[in-house]
Protein backbone atom coordinates (compact mmCIF):
# COMPACT_ATOMS: atom_id res chain seq x y z
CA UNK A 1 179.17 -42.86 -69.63
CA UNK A 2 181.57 -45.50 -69.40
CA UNK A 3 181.60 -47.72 -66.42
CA UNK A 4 184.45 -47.84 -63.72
CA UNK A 5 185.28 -51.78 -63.41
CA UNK A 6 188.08 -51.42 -61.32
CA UNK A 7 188.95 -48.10 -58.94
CA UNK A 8 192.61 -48.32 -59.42
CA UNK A 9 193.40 -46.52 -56.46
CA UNK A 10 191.42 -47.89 -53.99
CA UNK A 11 193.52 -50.92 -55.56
CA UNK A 12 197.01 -49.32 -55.12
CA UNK A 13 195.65 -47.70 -51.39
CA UNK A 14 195.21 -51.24 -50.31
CA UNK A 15 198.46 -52.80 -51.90
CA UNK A 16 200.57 -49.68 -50.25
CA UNK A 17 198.52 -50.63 -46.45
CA UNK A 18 199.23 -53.98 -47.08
CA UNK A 19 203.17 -54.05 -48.32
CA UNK A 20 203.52 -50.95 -45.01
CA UNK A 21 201.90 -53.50 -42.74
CA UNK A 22 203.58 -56.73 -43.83
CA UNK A 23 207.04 -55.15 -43.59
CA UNK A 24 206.30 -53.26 -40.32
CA UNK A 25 205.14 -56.10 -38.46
CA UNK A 26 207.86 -58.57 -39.78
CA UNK A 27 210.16 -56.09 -38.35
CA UNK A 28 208.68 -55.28 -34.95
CA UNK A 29 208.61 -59.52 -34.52
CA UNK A 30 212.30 -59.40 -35.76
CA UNK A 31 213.53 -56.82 -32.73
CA UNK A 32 211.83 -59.15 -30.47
CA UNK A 33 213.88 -62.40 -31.79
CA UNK A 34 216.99 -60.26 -31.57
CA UNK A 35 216.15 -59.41 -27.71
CA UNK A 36 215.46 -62.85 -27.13
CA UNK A 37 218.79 -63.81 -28.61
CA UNK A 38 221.04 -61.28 -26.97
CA UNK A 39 219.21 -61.89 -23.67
CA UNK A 40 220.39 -65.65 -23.82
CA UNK A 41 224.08 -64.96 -24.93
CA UNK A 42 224.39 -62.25 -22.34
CA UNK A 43 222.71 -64.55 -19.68
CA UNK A 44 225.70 -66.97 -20.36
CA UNK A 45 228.03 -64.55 -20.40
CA UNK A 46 227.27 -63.51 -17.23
CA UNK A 47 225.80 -59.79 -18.08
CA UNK A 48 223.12 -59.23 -15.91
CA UNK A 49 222.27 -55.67 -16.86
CA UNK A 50 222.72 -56.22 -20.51
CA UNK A 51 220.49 -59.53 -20.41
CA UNK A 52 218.01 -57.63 -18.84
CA UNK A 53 218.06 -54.94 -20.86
CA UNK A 54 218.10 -57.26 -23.88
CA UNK A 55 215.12 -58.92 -22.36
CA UNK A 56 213.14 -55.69 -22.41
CA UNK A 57 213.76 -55.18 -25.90
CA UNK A 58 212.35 -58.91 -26.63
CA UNK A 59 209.08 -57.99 -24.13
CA UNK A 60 208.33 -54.42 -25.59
CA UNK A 61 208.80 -56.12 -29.03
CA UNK A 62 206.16 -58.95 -28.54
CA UNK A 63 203.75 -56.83 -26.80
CA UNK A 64 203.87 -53.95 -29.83
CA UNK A 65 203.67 -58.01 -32.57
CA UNK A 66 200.66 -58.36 -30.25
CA UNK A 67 198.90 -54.55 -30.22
CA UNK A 68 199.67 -54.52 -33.67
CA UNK A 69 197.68 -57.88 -34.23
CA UNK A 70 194.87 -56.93 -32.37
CA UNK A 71 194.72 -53.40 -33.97
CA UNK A 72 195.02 -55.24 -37.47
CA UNK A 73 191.82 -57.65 -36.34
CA UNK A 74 189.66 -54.66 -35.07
CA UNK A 75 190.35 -52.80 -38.85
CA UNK A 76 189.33 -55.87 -40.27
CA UNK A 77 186.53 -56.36 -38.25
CA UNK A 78 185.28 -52.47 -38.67
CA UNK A 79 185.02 -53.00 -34.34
């Protein structure tokens, strides 16, 4: 029988997790920069609801960066 050096698709399993993750997470941070930038131009402009809305977008955004961090550490950790 001939050996298995490399299991290919445990290979591609773990480059498809890690490209999904990388992208997903660089997106969820990028919704939270975009709240945190609308809530300061509508703050100046004098848009109280929309700056507040705006700043919920920014605080749901860095709470999901920071579940999704912790979630990533506890896979990694097998906890």
């Amino acid at each position: 029988m001939i050996a298995t050096i490399v299991e290919w698709e445990a290979v591609l399993d773990t480059v498809l997790a890690s490209v999904v993750a990388g992208v997903g997470v660089t997106f969820v941070f990028s919704i939270a920069i975009w709240g945190v930038a609308r809530f300061v131009d509508y703050n100046r402009g004098e848009r109280p609801v929309a700056a507040g809305a705006a700043g919920l977008v920014a605080a749901l955004g860095l709470l999901s960066t920071g579940a999704v961090l912790v979630v990533g550490i506890l896979v990694m950790t097998g906890g």
